[in-house]
C-alpha atoms as a PDB file:
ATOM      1  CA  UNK A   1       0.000   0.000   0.000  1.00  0.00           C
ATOM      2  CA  UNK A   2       1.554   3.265  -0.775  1.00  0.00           C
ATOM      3  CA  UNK A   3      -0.036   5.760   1.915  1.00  0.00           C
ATOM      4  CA  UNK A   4       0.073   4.642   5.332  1.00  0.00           C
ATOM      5  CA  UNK A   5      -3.218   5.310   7.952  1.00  0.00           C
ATOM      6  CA  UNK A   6      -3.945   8.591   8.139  1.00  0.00           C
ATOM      7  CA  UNK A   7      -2.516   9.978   5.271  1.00  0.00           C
ATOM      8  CA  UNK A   8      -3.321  11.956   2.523  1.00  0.00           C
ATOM      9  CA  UNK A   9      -4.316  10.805  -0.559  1.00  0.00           C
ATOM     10  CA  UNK A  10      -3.170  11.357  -3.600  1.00  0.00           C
ATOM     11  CA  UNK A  11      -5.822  14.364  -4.167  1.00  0.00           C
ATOM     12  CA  UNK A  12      -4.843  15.935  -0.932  1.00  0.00           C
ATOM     13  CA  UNK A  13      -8.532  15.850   0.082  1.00  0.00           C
ATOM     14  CA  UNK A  14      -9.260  12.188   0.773  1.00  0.00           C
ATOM     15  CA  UNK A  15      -7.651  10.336   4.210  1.00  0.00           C
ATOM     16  CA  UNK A  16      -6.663   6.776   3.437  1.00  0.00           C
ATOM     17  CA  UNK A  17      -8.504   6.408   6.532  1.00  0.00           C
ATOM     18  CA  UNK A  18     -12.034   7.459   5.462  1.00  0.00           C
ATOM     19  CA  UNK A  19     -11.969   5.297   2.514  1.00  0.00           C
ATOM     20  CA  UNK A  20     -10.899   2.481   4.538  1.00  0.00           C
ATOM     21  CA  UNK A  21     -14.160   3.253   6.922  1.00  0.00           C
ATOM     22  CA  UNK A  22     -15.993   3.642   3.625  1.00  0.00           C
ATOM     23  CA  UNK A  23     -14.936   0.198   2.015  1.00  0.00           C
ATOM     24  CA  UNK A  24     -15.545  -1.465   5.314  1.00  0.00           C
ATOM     25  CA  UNK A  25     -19.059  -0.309   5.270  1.00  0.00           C
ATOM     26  CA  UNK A  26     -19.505  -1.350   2.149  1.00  0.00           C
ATOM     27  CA  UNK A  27     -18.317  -5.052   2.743  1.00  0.00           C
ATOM     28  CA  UNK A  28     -20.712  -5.229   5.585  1.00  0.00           C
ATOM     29  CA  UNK A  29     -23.866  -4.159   4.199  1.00  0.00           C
ATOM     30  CA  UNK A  30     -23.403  -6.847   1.256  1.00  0.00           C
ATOM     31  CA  UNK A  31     -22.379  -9.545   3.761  1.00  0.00           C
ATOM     32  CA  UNK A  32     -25.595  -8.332   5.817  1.00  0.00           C
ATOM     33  CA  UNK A  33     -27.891  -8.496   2.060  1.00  0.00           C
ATOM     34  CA  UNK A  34     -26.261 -12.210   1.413  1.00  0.00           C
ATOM     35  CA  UNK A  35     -27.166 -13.465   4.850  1.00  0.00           C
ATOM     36  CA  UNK A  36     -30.618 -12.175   4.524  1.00  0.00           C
ATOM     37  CA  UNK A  37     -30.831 -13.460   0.741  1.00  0.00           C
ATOM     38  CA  UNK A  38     -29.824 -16.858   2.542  1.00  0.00           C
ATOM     39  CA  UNK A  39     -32.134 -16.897   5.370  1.00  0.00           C
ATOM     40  CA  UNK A  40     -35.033 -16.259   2.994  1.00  0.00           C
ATOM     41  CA  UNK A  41     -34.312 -18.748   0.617  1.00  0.00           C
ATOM     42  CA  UNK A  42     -33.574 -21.137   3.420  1.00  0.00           C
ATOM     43  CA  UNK A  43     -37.271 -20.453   4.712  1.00  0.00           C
ATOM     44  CA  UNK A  44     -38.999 -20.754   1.259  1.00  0.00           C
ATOM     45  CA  UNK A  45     -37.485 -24.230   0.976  1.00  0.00           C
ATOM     46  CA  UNK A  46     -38.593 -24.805   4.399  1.00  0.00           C
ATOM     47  CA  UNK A  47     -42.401 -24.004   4.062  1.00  0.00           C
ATOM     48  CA  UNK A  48     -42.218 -24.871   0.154  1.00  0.00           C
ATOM     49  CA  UNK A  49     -43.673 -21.701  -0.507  1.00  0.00           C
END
């Protein structure tokens, strides 16, 4: 990685650290919709609906 935490980026207007926070958000909301996507498929086979 070139920029370490907390620095700059390339732009001089976006921390490395905000788009880390940013990404990480990301990752979890689409892990949270797959789970969910999961769970309901898991009950339609369940109740063969």
């Amino acid at each position: 990685m070139a920029a370490t935490h907390g620095e700059q980026g390339s732009d001089g207007k976006t921390s490395v650290v905000e788009h880390q926070r940013t990404f990480e958000g990301f990752i979890r909301f689409w892990v949270f919709l797959f789970g969910a996507s999961i769970l309901v498929l898991i009950f339609l086979a369940i109740f063969n609906s």
